[in-house]
Protein backbone atom coordinates (compact mmCIF):
# COMPACT_ATOMS: atom_id res chain seq x y z
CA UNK A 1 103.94 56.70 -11.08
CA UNK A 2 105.53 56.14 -7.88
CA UNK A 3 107.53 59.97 -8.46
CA UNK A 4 103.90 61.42 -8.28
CA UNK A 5 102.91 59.85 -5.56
CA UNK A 6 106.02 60.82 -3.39
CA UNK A 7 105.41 64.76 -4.82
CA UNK A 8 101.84 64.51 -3.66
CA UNK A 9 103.49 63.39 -0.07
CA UNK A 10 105.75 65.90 -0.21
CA UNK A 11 102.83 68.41 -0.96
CA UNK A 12 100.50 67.47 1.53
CA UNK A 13 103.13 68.02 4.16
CA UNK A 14 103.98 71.10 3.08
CA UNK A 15 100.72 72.60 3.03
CA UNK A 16 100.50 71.03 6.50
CA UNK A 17 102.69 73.01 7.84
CA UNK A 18 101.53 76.35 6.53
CA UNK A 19 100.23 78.62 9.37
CA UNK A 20 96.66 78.45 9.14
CA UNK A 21 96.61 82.48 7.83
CA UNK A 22 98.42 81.16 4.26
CA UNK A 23 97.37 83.02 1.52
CA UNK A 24 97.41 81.21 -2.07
CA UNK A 25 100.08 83.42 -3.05
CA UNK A 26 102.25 82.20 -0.19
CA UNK A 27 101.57 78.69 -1.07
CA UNK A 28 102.53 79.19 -4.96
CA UNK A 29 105.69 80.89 -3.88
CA UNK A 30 106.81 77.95 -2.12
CA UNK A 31 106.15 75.23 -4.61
CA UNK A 32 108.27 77.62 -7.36
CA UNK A 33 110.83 77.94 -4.58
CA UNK A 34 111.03 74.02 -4.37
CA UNK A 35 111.10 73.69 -7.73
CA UNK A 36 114.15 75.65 -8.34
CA UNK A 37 115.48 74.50 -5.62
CA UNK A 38 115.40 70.56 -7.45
CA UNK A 39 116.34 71.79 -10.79
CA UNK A 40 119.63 73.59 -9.26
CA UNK A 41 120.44 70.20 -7.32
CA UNK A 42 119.48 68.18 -10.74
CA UNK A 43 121.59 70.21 -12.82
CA UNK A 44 124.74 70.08 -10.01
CA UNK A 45 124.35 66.46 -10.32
CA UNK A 46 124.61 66.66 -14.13
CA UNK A 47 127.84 68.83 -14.04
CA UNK A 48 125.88 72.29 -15.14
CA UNK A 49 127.27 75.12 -12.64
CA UNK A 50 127.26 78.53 -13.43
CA UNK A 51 130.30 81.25 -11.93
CA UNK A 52 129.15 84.42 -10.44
CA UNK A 53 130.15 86.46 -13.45
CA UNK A 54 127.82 84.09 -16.01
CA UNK A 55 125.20 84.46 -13.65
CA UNK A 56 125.73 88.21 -13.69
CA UNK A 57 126.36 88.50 -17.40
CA UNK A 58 123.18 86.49 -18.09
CA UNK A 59 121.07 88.90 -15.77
CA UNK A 60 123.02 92.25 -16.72
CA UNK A 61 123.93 92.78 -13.34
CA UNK A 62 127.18 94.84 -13.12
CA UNK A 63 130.41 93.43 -12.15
């Protein structure tokens, strides 16, 4: 279990450094944020990328 315990580190210092006025919406948006954040770098280091035009295609955002 040592991956837990270094996420637990990692959490405690982030909620650390909130500002004192944090609401719990504030702190769930950051923890999603780091999330995606690792899975990105975790699927970069696997070889999954995505182009700008997948990306849009997936989303149905016009080109």
């Amino acid at each position: 279990m040592p991956e837990t315990r270094h996420i637990k580190e990692q959490a405690r210092r982030l909620v650390d450094e909130l500002p004192e006025d944090t609401t719990w919406a504030d702190l769930a948006r950051l923890v999603i944020e780091r999330q995606r954040v690792e899975e990105g770098i975790a699927d970069l280091d696997t070889g999954i990328t995505w182009t700008s035009n997948e990306i849009r295609d997936k989303l149905s955002i016009p080109k």
